[in-house]
PDB file of N, CA and C in Angstrom:
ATOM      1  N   UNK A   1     -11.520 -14.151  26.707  1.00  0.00           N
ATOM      2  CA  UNK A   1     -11.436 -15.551  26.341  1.00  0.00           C
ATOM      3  C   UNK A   1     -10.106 -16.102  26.846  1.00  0.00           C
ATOM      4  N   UNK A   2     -10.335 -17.009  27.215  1.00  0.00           N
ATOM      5  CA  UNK A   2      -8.583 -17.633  28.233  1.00  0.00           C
ATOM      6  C   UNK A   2      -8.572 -19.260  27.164  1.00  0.00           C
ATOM      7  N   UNK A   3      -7.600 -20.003  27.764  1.00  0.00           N
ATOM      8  CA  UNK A   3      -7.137 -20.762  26.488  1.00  0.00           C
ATOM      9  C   UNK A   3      -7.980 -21.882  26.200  1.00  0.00           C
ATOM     10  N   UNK A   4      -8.300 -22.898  27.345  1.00  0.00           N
ATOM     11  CA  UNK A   4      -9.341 -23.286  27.454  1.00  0.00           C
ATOM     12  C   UNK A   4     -10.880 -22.943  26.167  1.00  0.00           C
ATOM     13  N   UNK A   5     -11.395 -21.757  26.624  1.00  0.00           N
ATOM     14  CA  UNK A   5     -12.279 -21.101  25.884  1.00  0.00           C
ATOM     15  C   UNK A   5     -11.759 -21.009  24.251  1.00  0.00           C
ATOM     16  N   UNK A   6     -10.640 -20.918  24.137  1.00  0.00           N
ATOM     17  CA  UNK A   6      -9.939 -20.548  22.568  1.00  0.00           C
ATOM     18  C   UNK A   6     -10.111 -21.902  22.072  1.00  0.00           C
ATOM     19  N   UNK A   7      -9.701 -23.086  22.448  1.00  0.00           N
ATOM     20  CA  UNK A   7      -9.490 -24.430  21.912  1.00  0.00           C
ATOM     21  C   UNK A   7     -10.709 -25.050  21.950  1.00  0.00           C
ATOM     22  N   UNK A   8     -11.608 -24.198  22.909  1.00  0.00           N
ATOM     23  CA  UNK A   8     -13.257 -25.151  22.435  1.00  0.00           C
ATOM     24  C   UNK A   8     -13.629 -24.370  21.165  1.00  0.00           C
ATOM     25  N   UNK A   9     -13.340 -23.093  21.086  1.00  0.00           N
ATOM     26  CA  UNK A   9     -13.901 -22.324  19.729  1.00  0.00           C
ATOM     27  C   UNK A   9     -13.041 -22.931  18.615  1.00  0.00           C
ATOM     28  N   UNK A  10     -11.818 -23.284  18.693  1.00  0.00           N
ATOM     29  CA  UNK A  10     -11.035 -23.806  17.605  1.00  0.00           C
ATOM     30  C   UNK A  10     -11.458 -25.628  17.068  1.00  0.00           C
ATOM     31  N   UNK A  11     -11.995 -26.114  18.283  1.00  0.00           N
ATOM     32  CA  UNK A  11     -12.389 -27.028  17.837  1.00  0.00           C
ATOM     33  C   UNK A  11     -13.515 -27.169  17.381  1.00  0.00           C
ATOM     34  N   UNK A  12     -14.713 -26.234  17.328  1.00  0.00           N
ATOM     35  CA  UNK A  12     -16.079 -26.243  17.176  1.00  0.00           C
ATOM     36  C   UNK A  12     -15.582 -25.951  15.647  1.00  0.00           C
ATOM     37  N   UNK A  13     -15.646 -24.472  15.335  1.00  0.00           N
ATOM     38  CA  UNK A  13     -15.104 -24.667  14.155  1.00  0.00           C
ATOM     39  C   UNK A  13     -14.486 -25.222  13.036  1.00  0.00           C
ATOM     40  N   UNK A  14     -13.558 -25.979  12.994  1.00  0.00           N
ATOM     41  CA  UNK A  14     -12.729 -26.621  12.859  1.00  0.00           C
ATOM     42  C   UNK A  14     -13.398 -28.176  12.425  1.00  0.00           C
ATOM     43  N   UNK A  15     -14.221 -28.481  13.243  1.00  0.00           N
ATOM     44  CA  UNK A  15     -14.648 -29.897  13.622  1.00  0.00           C
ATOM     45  C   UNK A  15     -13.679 -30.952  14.376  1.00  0.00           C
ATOM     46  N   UNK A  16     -12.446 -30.629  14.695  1.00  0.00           N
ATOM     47  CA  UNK A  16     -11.297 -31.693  15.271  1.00  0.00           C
ATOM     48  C   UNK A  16     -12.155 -31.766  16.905  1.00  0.00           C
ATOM     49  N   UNK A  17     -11.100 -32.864  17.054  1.00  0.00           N
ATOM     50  CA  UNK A  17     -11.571 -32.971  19.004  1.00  0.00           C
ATOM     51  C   UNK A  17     -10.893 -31.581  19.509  1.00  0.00           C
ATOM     52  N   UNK A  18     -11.116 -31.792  20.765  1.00  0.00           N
ATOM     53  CA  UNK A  18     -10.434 -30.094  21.675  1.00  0.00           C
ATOM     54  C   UNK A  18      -9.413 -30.661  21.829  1.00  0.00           C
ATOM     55  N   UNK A  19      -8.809 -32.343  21.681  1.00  0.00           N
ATOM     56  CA  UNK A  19      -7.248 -32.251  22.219  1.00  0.00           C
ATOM     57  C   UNK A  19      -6.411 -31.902  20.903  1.00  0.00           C
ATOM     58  N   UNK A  20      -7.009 -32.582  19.954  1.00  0.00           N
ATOM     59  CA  UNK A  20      -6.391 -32.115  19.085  1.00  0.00           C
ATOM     60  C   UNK A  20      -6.234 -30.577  18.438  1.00  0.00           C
ATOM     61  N   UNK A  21      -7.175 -29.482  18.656  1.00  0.00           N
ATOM     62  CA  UNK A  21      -7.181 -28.061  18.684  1.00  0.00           C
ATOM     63  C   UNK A  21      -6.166 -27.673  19.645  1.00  0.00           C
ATOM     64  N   UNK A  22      -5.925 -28.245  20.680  1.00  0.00           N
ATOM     65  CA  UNK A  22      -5.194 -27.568  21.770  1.00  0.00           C
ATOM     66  C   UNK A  22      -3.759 -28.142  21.104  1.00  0.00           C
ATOM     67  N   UNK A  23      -3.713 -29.652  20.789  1.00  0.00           N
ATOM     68  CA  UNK A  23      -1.801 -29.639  19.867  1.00  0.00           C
ATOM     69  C   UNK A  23      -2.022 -28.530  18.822  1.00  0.00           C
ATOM     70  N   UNK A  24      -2.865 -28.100  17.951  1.00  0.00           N
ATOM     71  CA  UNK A  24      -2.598 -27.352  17.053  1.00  0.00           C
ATOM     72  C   UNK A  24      -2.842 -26.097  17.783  1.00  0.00           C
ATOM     73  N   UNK A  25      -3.012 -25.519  18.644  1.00  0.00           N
ATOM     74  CA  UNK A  25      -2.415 -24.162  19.071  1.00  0.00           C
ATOM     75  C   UNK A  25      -1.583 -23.926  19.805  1.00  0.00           C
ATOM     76  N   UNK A  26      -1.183 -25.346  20.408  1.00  0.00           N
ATOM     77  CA  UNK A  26       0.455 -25.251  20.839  1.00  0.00           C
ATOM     78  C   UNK A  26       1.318 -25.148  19.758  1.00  0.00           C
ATOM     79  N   UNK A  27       1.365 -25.834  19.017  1.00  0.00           N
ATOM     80  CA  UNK A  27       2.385 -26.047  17.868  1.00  0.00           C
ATOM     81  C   UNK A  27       2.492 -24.665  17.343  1.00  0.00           C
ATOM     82  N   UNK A  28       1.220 -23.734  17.135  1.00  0.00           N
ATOM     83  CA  UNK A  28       1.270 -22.531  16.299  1.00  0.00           C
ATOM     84  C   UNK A  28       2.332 -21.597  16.859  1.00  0.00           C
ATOM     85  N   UNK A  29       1.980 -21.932  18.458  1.00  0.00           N
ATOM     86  CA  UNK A  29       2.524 -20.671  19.530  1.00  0.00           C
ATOM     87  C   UNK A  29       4.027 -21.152  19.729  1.00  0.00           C
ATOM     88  N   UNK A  30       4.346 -22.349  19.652  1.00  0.00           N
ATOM     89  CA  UNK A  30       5.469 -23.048  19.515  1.00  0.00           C
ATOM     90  C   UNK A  30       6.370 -22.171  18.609  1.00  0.00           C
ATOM     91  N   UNK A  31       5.739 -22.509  16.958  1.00  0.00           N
ATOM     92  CA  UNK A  31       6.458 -22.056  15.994  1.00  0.00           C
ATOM     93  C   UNK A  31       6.826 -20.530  16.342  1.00  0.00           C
ATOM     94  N   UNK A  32       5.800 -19.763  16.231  1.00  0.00           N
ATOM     95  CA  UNK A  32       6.000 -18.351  16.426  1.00  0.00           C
ATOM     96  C   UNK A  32       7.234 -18.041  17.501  1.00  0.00           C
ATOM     97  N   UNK A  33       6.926 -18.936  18.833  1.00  0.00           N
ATOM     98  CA  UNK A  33       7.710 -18.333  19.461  1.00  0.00           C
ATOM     99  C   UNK A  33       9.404 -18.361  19.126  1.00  0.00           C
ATOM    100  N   UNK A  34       9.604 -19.407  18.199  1.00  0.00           N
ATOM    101  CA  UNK A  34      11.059 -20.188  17.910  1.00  0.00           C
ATOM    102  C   UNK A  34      11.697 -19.016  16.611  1.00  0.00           C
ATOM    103  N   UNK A  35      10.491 -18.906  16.226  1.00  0.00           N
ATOM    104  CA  UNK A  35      10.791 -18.006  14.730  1.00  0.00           C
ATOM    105  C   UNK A  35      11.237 -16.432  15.104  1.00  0.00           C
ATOM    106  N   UNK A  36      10.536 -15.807  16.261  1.00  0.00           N
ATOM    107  CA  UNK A  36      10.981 -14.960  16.811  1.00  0.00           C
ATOM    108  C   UNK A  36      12.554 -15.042  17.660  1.00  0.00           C
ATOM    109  N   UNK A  37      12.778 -15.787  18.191  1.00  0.00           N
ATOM    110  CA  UNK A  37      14.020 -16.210  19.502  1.00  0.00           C
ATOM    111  C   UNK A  37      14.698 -16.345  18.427  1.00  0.00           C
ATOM    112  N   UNK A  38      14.866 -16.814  17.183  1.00  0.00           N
ATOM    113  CA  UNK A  38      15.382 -16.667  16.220  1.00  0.00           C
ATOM    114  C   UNK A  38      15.866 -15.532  15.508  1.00  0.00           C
ATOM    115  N   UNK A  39      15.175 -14.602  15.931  1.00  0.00           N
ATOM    116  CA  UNK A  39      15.090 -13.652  15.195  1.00  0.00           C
ATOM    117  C   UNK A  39      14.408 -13.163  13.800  1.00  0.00           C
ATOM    118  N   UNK A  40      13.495 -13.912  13.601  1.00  0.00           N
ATOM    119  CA  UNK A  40      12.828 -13.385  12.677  1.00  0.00           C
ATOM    120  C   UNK A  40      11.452 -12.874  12.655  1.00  0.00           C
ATOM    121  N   UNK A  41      10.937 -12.683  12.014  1.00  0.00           N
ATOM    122  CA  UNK A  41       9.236 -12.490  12.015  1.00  0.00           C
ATOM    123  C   UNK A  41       7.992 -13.473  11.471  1.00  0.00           C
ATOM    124  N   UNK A  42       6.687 -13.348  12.235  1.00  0.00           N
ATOM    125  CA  UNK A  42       5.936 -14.285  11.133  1.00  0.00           C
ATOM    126  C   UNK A  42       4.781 -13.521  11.307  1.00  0.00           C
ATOM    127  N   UNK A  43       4.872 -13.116   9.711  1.00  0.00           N
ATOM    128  CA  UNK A  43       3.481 -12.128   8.954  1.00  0.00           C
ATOM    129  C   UNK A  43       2.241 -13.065   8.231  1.00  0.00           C
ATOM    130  N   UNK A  44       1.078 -12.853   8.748  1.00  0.00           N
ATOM    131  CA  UNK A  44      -0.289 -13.475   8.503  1.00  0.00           C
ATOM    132  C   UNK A  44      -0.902 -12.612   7.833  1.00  0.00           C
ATOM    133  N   UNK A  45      -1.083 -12.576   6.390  1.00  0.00           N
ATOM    134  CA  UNK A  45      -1.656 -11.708   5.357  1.00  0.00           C
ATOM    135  C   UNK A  45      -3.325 -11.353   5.997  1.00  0.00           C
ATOM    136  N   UNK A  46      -3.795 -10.258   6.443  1.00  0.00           N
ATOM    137  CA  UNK A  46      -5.115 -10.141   7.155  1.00  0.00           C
ATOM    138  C   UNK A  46      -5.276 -10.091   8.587  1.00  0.00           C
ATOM    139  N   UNK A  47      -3.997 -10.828   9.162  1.00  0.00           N
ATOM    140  CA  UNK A  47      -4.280 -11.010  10.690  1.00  0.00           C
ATOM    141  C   UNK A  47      -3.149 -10.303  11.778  1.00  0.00           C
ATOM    142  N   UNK A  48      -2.010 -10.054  11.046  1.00  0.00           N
ATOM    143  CA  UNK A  48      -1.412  -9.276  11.314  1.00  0.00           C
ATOM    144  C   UNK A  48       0.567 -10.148  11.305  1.00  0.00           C
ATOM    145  N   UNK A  49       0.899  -8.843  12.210  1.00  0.00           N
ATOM    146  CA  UNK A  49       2.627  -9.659  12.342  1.00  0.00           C
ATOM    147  C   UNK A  49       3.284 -10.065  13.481  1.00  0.00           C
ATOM    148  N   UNK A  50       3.615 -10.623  13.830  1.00  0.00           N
ATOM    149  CA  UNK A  50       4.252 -11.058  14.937  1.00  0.00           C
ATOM    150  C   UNK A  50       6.020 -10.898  14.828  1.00  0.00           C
ATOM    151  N   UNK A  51       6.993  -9.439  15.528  1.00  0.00           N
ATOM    152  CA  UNK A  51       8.253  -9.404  15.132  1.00  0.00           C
ATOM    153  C   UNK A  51       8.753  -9.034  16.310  1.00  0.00           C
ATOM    154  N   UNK A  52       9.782  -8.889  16.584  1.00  0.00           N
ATOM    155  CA  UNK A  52      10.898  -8.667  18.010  1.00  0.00           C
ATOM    156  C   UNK A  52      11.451  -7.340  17.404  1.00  0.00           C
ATOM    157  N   UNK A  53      11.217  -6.122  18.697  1.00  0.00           N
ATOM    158  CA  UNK A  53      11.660  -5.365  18.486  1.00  0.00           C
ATOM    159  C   UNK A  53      13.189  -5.280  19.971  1.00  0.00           C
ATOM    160  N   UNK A  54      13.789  -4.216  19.301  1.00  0.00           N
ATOM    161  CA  UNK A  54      14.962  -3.851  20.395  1.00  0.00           C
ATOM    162  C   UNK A  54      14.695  -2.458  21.106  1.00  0.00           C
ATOM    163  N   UNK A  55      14.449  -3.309  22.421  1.00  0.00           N
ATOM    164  CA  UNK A  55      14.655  -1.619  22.929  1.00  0.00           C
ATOM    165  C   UNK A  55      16.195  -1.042  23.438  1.00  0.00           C
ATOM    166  N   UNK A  56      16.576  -0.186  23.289  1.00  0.00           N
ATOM    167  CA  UNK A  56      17.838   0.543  23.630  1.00  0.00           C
ATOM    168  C   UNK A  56      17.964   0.302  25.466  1.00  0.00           C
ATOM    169  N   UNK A  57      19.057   0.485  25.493  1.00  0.00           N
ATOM    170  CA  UNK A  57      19.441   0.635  27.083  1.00  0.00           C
ATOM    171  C   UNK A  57      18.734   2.341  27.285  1.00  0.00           C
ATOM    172  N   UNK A  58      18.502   2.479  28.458  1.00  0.00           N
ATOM    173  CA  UNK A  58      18.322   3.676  29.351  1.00  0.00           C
ATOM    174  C   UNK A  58      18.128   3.921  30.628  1.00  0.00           C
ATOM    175  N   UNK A  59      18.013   5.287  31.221  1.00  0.00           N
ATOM    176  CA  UNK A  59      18.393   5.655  32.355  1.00  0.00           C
ATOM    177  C   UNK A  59      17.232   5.354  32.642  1.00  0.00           C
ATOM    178  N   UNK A  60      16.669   4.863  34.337  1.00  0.00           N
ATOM    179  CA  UNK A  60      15.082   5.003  34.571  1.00  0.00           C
ATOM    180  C   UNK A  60      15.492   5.551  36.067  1.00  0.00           C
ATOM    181  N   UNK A  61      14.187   5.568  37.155  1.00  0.00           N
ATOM    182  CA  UNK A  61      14.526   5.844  38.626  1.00  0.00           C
ATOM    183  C   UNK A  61      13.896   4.943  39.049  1.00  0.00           C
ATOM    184  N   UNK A  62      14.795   4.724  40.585  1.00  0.00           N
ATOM    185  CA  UNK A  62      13.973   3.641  41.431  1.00  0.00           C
ATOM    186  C   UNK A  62      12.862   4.404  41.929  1.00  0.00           C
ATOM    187  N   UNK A  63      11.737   3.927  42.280  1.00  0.00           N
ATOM    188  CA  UNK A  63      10.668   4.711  43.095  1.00  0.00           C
ATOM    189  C   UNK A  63      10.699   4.951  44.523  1.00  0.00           C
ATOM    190  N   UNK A  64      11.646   3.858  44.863  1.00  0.00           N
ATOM    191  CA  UNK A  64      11.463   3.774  46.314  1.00  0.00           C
ATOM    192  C   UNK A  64      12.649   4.499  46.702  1.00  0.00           C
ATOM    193  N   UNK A  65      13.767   4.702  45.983  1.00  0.00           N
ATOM    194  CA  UNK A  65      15.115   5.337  46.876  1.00  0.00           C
ATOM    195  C   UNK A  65      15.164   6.405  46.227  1.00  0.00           C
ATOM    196  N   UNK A  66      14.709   6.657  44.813  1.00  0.00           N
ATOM    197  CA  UNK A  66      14.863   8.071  43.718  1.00  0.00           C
ATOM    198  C   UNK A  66      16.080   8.003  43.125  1.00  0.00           C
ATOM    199  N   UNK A  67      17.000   6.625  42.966  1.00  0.00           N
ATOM    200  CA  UNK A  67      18.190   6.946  42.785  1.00  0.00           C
ATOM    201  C   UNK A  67      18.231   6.448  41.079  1.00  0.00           C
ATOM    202  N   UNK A  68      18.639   6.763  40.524  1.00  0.00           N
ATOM    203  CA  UNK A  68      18.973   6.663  38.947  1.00  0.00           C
ATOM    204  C   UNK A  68      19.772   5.550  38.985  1.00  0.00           C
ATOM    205  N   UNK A  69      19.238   4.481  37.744  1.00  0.00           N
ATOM    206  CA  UNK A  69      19.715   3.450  37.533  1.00  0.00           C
ATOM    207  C   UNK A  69      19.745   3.178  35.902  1.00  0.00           C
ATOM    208  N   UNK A  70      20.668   2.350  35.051  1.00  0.00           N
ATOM    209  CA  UNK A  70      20.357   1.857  34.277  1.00  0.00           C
ATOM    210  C   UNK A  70      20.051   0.635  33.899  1.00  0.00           C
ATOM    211  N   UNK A  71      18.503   1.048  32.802  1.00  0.00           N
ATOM    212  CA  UNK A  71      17.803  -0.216  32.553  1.00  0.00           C
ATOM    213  C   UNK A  71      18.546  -0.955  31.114  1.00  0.00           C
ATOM    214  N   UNK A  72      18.801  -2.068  31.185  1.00  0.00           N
ATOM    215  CA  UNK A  72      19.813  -2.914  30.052  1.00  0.00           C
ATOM    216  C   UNK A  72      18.782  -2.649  28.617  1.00  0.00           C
ATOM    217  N   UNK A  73      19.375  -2.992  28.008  1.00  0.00           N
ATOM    218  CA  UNK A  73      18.911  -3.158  26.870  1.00  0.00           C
ATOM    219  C   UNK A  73      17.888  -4.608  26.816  1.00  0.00           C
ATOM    220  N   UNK A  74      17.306  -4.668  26.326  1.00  0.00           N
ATOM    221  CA  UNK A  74      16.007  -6.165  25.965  1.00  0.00           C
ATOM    222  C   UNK A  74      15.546  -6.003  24.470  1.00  0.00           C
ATOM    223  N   UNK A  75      15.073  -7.298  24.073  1.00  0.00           N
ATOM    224  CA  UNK A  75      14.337  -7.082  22.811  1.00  0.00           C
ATOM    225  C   UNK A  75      12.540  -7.973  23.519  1.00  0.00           C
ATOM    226  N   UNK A  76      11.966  -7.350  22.640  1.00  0.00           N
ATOM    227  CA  UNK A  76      10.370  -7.582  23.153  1.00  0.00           C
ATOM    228  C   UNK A  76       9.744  -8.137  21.988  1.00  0.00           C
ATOM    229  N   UNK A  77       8.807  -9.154  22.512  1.00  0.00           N
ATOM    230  CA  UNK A  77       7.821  -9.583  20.981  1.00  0.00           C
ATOM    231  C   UNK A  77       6.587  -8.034  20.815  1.00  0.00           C
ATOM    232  N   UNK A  78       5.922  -8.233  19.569  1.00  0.00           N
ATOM    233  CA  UNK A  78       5.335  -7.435  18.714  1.00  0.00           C
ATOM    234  C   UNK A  78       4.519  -7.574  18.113  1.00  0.00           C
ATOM    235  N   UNK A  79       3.084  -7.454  18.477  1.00  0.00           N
ATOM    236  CA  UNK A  79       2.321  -7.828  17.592  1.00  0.00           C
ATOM    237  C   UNK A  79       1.892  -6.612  16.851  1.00  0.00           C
ATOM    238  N   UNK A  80       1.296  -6.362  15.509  1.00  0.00           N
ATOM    239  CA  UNK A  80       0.791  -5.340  15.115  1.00  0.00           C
ATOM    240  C   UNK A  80       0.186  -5.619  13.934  1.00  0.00           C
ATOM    241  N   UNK A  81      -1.225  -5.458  14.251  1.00  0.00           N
ATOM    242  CA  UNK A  81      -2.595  -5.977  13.422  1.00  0.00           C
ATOM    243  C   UNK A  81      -2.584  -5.814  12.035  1.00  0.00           C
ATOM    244  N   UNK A  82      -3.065  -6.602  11.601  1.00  0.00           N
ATOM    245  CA  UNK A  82      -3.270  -6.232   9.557  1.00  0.00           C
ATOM    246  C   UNK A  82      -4.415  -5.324   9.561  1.00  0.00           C
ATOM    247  N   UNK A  83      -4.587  -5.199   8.018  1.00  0.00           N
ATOM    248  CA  UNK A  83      -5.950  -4.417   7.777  1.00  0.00           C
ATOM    249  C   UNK A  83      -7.264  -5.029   8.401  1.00  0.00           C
ATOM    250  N   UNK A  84      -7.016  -6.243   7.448  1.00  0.00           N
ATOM    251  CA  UNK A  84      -8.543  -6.887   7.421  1.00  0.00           C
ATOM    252  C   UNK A  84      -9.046  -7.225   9.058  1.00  0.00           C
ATOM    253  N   UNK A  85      -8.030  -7.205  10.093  1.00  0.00           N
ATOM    254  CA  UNK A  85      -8.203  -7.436  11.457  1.00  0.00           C
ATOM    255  C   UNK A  85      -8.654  -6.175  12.150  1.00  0.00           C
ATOM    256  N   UNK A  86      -7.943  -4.853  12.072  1.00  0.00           N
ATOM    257  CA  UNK A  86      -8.399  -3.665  12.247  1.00  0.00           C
ATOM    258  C   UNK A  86      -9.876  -3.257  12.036  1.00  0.00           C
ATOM    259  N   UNK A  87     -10.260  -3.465  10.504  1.00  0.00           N
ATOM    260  CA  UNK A  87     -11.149  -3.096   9.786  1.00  0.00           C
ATOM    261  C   UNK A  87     -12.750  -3.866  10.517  1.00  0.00           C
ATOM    262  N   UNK A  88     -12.044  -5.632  10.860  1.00  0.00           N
ATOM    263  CA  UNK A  88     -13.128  -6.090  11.479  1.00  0.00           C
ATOM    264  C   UNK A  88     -13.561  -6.278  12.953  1.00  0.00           C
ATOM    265  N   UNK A  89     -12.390  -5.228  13.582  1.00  0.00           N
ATOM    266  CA  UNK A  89     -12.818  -5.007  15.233  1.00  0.00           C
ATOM    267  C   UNK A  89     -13.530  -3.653  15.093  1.00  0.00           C
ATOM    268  N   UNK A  90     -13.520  -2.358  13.799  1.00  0.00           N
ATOM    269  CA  UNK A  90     -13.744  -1.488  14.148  1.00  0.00           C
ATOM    270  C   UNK A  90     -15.413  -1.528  13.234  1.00  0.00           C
ATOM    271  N   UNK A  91     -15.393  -2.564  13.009  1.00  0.00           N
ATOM    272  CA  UNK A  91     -17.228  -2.471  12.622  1.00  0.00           C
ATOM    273  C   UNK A  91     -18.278  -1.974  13.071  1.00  0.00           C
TER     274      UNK A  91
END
């Protein structure tokens, strides 16, 4: 499903127009993303969490020369599913 496809299902449901489904899943992805860059998390009781993890600096290799380099440190977003989301993909 690509985004398009998401905002006709959000609006069918829903009953709103598709432009208005598409401001309300910008805004969602908006928030999340600000709340994270922030540093915090946002947990959906059933659907899961959305949090920034840190990865450590480390050594990796180039492929093409073999020569050892270090990779910086980054932090990464995180999703990781609730129950009730688990429970209803594994039906």
């Amino acid at each position: 499903m690509n985004k398009a496809e998401l905002v006709a299902a959000i609006a069918e449901k829903t009953g709103l127009k598709k432009n208005e489904a598409e401001k309300a899943l910008k805004a969602f992805s908006d928030v999340v993303a600000e709340e994270l860059a922030n540093g915090g998390k946002v947990q959906l009781v059933g659907f899961g969490t959305f949090e920034v993890v840190e990865r450590p600096a480390r050594e990796g290799r180039n492929p093409q020369t073999k020569k050892t380099m270090t990779i910086a440190a980054s932090k990464a977003p995180k999703f990781k599913a609730g129950k009730a989301l688990k429970d209803m993909v594994n039906k």
